[in-house]
PDB file of N, CA and C in Angstrom:
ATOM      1  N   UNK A   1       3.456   5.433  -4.286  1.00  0.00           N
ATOM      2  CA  UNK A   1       3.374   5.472  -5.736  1.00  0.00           C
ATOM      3  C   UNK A   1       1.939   5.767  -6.203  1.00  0.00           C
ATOM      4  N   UNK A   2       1.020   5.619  -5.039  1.00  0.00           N
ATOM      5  CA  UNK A   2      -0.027   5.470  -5.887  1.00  0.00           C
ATOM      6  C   UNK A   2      -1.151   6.607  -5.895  1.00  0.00           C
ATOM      7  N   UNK A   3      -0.333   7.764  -4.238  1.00  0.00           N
ATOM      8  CA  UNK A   3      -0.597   8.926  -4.604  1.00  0.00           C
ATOM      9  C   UNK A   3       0.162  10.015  -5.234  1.00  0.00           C
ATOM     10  N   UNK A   4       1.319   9.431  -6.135  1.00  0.00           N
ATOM     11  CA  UNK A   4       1.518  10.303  -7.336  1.00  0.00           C
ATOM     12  C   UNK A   4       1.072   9.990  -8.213  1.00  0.00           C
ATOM     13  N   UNK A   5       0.245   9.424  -8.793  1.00  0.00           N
ATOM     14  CA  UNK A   5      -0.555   8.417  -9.956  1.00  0.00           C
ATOM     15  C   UNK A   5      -2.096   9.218  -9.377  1.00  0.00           C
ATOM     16  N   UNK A   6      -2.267   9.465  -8.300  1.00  0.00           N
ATOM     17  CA  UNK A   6      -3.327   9.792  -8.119  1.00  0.00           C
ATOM     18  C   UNK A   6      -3.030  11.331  -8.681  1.00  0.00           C
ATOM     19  N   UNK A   7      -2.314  12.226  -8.464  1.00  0.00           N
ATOM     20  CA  UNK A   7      -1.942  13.508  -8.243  1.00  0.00           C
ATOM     21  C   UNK A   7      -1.881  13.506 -10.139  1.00  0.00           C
ATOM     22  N   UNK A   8      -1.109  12.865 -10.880  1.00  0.00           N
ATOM     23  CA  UNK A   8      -1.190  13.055 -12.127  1.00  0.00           C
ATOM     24  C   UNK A   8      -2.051  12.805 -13.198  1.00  0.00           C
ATOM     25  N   UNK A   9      -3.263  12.049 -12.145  1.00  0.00           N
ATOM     26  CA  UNK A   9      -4.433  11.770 -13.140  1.00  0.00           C
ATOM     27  C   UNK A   9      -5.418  13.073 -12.619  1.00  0.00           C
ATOM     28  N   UNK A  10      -5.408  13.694 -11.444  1.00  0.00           N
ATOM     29  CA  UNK A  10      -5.741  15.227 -11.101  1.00  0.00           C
ATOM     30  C   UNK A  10      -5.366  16.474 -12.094  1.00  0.00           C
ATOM     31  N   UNK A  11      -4.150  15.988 -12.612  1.00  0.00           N
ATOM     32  CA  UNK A  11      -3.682  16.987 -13.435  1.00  0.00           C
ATOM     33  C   UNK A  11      -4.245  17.074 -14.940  1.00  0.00           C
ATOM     34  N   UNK A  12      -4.402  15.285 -15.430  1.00  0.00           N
ATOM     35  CA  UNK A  12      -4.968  15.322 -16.276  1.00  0.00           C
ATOM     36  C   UNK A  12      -6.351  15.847 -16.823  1.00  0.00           C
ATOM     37  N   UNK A  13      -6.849  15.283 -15.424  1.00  0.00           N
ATOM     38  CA  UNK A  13      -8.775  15.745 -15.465  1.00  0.00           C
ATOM     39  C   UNK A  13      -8.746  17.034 -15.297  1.00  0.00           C
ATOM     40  N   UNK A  14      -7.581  17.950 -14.594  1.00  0.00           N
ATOM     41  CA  UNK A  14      -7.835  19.141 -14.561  1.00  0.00           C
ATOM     42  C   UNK A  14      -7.660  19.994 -15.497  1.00  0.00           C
ATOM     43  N   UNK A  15      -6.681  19.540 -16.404  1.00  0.00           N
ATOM     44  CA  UNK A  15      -5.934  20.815 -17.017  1.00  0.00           C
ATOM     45  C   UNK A  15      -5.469  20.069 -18.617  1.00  0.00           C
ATOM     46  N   UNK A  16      -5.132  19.409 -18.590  1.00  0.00           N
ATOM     47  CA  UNK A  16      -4.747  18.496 -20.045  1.00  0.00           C
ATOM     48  C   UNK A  16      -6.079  17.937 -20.587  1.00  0.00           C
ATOM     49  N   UNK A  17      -7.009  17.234 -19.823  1.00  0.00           N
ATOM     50  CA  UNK A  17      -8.098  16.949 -20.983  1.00  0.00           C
ATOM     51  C   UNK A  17      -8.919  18.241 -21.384  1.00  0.00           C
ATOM     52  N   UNK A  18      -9.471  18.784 -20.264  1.00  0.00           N
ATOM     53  CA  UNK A  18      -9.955  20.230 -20.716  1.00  0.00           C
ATOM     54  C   UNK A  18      -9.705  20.982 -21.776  1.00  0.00           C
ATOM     55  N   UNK A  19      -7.800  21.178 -21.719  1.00  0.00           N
ATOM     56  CA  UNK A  19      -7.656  22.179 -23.179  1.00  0.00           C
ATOM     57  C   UNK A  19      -7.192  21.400 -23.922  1.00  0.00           C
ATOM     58  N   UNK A  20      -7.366  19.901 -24.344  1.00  0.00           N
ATOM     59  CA  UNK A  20      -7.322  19.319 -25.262  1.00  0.00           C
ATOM     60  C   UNK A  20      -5.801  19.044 -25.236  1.00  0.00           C
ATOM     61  N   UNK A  21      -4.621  18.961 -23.944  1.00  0.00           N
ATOM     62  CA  UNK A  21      -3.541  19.008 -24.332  1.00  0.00           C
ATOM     63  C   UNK A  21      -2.532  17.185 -23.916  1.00  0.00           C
ATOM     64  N   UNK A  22      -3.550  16.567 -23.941  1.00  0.00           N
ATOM     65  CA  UNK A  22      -3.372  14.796 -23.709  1.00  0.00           C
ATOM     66  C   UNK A  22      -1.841  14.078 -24.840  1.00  0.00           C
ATOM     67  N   UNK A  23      -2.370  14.755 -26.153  1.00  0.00           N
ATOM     68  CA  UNK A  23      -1.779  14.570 -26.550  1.00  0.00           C
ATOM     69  C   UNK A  23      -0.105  15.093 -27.177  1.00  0.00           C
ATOM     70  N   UNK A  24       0.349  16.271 -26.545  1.00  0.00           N
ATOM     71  CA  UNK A  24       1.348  16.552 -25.866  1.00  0.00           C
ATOM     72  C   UNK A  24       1.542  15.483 -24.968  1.00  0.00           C
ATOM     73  N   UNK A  25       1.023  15.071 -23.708  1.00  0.00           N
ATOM     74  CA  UNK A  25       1.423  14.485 -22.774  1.00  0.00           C
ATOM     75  C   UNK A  25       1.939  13.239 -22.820  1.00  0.00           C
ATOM     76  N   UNK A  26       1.121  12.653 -24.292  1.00  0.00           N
ATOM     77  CA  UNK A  26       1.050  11.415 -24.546  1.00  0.00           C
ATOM     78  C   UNK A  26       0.840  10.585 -26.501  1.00  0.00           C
ATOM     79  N   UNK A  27       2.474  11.645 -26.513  1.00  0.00           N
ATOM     80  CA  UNK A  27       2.697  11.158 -28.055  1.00  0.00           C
ATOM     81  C   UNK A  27       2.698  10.257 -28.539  1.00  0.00           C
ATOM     82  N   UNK A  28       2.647   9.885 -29.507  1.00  0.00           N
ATOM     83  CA  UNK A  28       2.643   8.642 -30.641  1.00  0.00           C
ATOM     84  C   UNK A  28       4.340   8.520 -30.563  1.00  0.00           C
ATOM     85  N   UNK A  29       4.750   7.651 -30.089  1.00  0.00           N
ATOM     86  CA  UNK A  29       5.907   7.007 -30.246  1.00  0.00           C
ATOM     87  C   UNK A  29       6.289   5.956 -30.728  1.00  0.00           C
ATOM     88  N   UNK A  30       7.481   5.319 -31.302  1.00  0.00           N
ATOM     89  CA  UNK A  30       8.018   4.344 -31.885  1.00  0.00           C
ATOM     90  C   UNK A  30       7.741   2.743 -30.345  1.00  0.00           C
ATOM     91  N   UNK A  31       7.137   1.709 -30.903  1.00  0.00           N
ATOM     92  CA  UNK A  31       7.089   0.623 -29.939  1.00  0.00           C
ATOM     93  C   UNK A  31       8.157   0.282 -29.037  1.00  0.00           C
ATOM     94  N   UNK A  32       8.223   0.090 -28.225  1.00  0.00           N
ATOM     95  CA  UNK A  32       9.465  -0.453 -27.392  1.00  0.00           C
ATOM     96  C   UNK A  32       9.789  -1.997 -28.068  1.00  0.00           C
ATOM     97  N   UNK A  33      10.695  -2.500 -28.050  1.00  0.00           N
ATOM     98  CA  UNK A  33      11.116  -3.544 -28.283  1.00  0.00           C
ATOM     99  C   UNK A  33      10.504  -4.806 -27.797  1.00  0.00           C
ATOM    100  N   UNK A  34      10.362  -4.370 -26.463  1.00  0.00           N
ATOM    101  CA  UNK A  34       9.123  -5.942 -26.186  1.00  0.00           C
ATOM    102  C   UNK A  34       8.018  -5.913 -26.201  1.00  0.00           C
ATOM    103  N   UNK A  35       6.860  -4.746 -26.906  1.00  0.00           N
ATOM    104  CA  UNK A  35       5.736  -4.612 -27.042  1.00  0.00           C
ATOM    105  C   UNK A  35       5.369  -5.373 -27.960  1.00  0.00           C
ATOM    106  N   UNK A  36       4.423  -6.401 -27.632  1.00  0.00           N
ATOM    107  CA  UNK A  36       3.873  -7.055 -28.688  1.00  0.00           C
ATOM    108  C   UNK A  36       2.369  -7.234 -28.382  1.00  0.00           C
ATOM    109  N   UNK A  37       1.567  -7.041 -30.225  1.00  0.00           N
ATOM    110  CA  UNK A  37       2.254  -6.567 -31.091  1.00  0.00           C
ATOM    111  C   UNK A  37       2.541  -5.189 -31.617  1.00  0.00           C
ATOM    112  N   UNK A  38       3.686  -4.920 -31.715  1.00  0.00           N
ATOM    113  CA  UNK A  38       4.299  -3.665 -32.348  1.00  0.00           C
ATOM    114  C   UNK A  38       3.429  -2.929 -33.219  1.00  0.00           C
ATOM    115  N   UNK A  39       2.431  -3.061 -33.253  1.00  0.00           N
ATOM    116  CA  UNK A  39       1.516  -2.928 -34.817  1.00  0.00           C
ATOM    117  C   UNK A  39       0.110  -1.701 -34.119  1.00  0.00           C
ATOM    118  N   UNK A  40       0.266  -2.462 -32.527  1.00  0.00           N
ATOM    119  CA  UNK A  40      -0.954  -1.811 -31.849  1.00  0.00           C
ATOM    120  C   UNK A  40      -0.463  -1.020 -31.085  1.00  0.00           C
ATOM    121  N   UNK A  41       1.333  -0.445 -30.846  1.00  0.00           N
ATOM    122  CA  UNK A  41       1.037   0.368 -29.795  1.00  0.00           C
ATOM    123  C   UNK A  41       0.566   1.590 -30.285  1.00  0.00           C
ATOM    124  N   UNK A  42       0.409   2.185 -31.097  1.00  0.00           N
ATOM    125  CA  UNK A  42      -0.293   3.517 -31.615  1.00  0.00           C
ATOM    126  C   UNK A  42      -1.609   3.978 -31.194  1.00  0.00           C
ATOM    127  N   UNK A  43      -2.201   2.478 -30.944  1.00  0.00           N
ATOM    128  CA  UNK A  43      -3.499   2.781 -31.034  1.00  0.00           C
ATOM    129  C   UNK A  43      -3.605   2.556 -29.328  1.00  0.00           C
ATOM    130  N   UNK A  44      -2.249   1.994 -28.216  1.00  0.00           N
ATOM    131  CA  UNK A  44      -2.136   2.079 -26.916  1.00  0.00           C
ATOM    132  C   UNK A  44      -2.073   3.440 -26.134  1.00  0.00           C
ATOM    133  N   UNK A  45      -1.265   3.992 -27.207  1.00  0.00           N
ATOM    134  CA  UNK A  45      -1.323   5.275 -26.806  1.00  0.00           C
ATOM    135  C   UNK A  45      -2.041   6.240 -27.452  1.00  0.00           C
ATOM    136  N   UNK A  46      -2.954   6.478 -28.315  1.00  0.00           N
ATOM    137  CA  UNK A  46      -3.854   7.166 -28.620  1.00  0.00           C
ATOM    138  C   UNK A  46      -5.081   6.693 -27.298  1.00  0.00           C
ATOM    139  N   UNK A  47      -5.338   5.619 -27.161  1.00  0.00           N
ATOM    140  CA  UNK A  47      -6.077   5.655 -25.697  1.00  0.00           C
ATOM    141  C   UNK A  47      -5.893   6.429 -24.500  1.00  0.00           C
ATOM    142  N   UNK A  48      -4.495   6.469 -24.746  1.00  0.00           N
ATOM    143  CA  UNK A  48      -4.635   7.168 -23.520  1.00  0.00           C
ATOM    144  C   UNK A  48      -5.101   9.051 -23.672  1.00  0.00           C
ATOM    145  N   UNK A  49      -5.320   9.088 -24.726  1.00  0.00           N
ATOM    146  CA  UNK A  49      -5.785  10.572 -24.744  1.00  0.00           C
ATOM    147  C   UNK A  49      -7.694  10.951 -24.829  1.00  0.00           C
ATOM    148  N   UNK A  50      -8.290   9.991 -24.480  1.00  0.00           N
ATOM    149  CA  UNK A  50      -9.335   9.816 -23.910  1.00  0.00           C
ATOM    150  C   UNK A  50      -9.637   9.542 -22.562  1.00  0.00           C
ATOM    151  N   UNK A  51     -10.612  10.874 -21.882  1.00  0.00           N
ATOM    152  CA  UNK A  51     -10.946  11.308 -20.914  1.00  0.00           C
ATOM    153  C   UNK A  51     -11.403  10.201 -19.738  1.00  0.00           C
ATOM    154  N   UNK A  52     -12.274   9.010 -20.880  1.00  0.00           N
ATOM    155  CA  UNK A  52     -12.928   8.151 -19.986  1.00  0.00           C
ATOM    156  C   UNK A  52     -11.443   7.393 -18.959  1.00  0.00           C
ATOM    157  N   UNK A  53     -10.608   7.084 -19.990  1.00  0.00           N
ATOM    158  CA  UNK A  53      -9.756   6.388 -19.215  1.00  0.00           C
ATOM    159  C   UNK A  53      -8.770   6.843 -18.003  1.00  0.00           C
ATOM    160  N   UNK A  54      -9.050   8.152 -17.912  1.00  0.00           N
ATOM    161  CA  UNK A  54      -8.383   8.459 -17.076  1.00  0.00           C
ATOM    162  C   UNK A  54      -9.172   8.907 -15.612  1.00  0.00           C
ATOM    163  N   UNK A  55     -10.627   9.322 -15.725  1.00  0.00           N
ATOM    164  CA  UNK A  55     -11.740   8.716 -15.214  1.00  0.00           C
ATOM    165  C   UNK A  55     -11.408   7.726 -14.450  1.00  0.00           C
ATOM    166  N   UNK A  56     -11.570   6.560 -15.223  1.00  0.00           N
ATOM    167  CA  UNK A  56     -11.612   5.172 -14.844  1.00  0.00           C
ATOM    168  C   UNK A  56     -10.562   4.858 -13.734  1.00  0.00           C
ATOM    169  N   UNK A  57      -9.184   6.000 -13.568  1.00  0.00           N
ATOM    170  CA  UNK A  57      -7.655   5.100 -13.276  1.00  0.00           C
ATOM    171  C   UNK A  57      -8.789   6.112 -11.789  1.00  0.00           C
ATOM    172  N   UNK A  58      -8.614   7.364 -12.008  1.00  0.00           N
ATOM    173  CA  UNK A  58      -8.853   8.100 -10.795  1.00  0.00           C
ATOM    174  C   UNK A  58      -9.791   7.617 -10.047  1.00  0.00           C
ATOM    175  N   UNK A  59     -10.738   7.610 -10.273  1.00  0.00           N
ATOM    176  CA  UNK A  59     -11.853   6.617  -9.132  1.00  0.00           C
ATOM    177  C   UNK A  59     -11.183   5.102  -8.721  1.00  0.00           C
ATOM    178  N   UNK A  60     -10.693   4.528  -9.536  1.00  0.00           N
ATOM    179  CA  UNK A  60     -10.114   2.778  -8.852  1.00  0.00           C
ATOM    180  C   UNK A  60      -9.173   3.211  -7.714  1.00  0.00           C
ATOM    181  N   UNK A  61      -8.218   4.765  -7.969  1.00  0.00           N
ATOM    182  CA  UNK A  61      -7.307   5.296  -7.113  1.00  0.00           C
ATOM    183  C   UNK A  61      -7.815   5.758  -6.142  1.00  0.00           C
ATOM    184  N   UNK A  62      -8.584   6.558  -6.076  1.00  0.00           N
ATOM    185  CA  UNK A  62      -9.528   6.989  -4.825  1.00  0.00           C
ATOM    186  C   UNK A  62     -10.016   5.706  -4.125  1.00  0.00           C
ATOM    187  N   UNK A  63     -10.729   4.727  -4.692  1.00  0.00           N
ATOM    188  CA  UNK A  63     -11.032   3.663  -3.998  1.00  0.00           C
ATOM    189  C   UNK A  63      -9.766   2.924  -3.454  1.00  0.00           C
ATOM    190  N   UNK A  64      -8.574   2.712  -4.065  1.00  0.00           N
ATOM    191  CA  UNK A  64      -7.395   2.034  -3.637  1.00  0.00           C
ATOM    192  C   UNK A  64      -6.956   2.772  -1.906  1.00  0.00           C
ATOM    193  N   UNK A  65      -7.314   4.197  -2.654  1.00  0.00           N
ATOM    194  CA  UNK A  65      -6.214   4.612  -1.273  1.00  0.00           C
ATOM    195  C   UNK A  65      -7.198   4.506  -0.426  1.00  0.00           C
ATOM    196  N   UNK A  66      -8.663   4.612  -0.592  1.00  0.00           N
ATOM    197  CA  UNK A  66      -9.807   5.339   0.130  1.00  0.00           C
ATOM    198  C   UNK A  66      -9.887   6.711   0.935  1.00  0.00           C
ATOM    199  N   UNK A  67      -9.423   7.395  -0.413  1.00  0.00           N
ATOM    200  CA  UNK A  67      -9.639   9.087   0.238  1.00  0.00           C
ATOM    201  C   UNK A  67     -11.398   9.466   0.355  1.00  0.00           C
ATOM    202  N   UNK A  68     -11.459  10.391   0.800  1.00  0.00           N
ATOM    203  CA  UNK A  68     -12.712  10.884   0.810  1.00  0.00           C
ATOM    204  C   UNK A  68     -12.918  12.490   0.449  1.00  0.00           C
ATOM    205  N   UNK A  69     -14.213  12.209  -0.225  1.00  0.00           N
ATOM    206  CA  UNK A  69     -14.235  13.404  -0.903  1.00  0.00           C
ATOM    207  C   UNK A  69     -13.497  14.950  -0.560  1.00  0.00           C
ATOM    208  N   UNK A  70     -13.823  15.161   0.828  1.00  0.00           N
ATOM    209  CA  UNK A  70     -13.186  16.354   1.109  1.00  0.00           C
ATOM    210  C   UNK A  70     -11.790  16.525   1.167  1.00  0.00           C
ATOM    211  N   UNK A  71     -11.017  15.325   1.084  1.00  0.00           N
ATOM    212  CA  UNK A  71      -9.538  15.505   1.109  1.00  0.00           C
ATOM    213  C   UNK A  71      -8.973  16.009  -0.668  1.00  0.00           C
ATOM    214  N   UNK A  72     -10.234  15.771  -1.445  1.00  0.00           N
ATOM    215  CA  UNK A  72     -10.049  15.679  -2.734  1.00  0.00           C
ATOM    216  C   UNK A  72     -10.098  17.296  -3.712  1.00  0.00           C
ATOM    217  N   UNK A  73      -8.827  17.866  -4.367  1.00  0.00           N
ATOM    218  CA  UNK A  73      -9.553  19.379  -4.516  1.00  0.00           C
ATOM    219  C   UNK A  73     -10.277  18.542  -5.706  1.00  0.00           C
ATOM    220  N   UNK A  74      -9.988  17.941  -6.606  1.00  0.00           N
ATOM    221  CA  UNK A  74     -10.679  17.721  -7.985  1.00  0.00           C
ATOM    222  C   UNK A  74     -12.092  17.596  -7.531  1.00  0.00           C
ATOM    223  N   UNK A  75     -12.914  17.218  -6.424  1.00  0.00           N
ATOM    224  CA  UNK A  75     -14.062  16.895  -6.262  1.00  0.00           C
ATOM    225  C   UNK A  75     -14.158  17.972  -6.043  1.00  0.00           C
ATOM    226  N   UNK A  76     -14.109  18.992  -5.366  1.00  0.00           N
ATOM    227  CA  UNK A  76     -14.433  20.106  -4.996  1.00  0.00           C
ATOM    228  C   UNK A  76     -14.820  21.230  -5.904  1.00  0.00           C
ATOM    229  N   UNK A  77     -13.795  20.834  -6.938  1.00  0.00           N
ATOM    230  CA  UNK A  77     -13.641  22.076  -7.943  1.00  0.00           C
ATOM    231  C   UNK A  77     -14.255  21.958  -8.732  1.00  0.00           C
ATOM    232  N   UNK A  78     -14.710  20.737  -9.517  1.00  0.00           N
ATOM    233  CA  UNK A  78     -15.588  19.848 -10.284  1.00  0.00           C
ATOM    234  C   UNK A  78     -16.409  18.642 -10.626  1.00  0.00           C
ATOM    235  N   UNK A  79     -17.517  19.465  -9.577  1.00  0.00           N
ATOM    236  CA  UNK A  79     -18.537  18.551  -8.999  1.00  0.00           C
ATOM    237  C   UNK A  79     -19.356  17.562  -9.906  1.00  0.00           C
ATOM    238  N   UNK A  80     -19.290  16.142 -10.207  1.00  0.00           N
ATOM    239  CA  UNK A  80     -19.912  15.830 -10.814  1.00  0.00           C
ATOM    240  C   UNK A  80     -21.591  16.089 -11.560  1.00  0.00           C
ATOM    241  N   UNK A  81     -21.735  15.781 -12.851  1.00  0.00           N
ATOM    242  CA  UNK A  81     -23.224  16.844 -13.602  1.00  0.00           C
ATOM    243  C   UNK A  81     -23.860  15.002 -13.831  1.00  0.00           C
ATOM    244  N   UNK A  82     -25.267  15.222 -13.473  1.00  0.00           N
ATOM    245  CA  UNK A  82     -25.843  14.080 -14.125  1.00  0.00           C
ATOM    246  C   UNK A  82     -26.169  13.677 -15.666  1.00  0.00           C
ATOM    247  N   UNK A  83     -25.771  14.712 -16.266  1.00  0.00           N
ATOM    248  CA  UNK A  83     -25.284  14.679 -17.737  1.00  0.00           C
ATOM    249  C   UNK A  83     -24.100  13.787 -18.148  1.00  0.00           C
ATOM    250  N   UNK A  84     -22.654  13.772 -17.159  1.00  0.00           N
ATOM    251  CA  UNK A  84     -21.945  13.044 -17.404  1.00  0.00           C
ATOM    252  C   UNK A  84     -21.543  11.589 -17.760  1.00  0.00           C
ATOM    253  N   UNK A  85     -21.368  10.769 -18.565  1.00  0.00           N
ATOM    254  CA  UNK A  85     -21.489   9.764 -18.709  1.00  0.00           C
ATOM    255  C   UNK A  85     -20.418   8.802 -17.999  1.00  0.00           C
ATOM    256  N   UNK A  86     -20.905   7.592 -17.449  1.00  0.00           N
ATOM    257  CA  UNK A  86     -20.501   6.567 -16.124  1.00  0.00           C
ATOM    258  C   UNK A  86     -19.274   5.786 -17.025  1.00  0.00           C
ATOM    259  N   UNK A  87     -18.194   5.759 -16.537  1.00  0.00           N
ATOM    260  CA  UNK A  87     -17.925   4.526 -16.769  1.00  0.00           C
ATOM    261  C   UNK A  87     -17.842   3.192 -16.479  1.00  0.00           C
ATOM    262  N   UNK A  88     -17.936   3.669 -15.167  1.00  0.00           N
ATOM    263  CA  UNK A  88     -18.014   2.821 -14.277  1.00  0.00           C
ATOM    264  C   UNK A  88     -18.789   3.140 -13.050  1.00  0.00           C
ATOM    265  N   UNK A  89     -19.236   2.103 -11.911  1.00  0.00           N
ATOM    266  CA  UNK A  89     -19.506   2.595 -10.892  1.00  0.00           C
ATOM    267  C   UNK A  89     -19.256   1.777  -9.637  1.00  0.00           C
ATOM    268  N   UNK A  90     -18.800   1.912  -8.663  1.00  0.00           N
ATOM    269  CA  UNK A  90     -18.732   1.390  -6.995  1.00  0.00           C
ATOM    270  C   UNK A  90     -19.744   1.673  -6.116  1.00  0.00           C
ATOM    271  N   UNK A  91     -20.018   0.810  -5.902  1.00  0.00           N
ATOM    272  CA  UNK A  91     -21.064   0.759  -4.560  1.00  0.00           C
ATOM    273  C   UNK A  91     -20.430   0.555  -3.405  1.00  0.00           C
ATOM    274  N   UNK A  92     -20.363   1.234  -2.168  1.00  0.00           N
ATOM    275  CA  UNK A  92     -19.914   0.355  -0.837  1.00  0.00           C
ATOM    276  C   UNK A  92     -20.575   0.788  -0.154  1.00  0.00           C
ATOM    277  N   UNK A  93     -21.755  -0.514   0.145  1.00  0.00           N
ATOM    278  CA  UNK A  93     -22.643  -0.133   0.786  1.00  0.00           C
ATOM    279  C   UNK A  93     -23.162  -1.269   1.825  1.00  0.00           C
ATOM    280  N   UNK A  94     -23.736  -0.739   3.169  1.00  0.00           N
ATOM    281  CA  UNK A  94     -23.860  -1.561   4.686  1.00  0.00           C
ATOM    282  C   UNK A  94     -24.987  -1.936   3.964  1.00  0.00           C
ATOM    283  N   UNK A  95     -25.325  -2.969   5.229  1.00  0.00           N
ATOM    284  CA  UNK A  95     -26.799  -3.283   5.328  1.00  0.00           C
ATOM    285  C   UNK A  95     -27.699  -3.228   3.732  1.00  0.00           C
ATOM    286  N   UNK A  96     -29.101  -2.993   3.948  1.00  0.00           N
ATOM    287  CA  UNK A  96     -30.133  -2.792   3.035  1.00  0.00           C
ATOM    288  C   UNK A  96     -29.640  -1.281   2.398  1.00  0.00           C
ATOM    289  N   UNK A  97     -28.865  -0.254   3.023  1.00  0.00           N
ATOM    290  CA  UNK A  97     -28.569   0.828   2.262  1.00  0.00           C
ATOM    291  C   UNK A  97     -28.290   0.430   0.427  1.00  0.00           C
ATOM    292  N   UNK A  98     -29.638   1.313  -0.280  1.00  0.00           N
ATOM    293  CA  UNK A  98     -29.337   1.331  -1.499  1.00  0.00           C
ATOM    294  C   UNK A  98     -28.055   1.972  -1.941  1.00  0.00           C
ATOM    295  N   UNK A  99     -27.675   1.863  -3.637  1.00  0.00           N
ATOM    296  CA  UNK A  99     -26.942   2.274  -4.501  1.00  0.00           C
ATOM    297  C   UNK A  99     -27.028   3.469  -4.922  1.00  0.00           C
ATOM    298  N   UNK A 100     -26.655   4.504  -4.721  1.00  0.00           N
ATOM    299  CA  UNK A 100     -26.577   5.836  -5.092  1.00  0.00           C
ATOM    300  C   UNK A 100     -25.651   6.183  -6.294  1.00  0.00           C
ATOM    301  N   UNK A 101     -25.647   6.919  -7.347  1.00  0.00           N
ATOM    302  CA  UNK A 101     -25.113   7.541  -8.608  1.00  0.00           C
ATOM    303  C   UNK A 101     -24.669   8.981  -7.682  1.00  0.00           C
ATOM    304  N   UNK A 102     -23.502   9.428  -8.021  1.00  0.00           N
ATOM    305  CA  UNK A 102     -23.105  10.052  -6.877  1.00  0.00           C
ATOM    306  C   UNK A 102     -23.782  12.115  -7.199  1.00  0.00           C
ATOM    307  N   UNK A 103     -24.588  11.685  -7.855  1.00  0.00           N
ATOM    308  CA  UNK A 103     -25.926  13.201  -7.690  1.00  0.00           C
ATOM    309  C   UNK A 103     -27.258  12.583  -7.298  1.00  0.00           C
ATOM    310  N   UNK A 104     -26.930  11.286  -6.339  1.00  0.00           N
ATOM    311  CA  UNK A 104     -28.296  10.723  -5.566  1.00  0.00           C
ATOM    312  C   UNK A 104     -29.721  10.461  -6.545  1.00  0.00           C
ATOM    313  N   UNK A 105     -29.269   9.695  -7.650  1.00  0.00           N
ATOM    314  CA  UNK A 105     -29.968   9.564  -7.947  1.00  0.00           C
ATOM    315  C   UNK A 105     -30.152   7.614  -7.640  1.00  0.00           C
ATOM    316  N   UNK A 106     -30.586   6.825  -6.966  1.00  0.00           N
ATOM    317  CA  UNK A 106     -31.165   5.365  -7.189  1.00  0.00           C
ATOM    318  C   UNK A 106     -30.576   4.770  -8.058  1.00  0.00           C
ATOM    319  N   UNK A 107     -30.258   3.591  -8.295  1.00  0.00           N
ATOM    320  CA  UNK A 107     -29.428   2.381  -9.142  1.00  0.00           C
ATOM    321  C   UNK A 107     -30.692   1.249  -8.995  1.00  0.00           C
TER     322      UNK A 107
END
């Protein structure tokens, strides 16, 4: 399950946030019946049409499964810019080995 979750947040970062098409993917719909409260799911799913959060699912997923970069096309194709803003970050790191920002820059 959790590399099709991985595969559809690939799709997102690839091709739906880019041309702005999230929200197709992820309409404003009527609450489900046990959502509470009913008042906020609008604003549950308008989240999800922001980039950071889907960011956020794909890296916890990469770390879940522990793929590595080269198995990854999204890394390949779109190499992280130190312009980009973090939402987060993982360290896994031995020994005294420092924290790296993954364009090597020091933490």
């Amino acid at each position: 399950e959790l590399k099709s979750r991985l595969g559809l947040t690939q799709l997102i970062l690839g091709l739906a946030s880019p041309w702005g098409l999230l929200p197709l993917f992820f309409p404003i719909t009527p609450a489900p019946l046990d959502f509470y409260p009913a008042e906020r799911y609008a604003e549950l799913r308008v989240a999800a049409w922001r980039p950071e959060l889907w960011v956020n699912q794909y890296w916890g997923i990469r770390q879940i499964l522990a793929t590595v970069d080269l198995d990854d096309p999204l890394v390949s194709a779109a190499p992280l810019s130190s312009s980009l803003p973090i939402g987060h970050l993982l360290c896994s790191i031995e020994g005294d080995q420092p924290c790296k920002k993954p364009w090597g820059e020091l933490i």
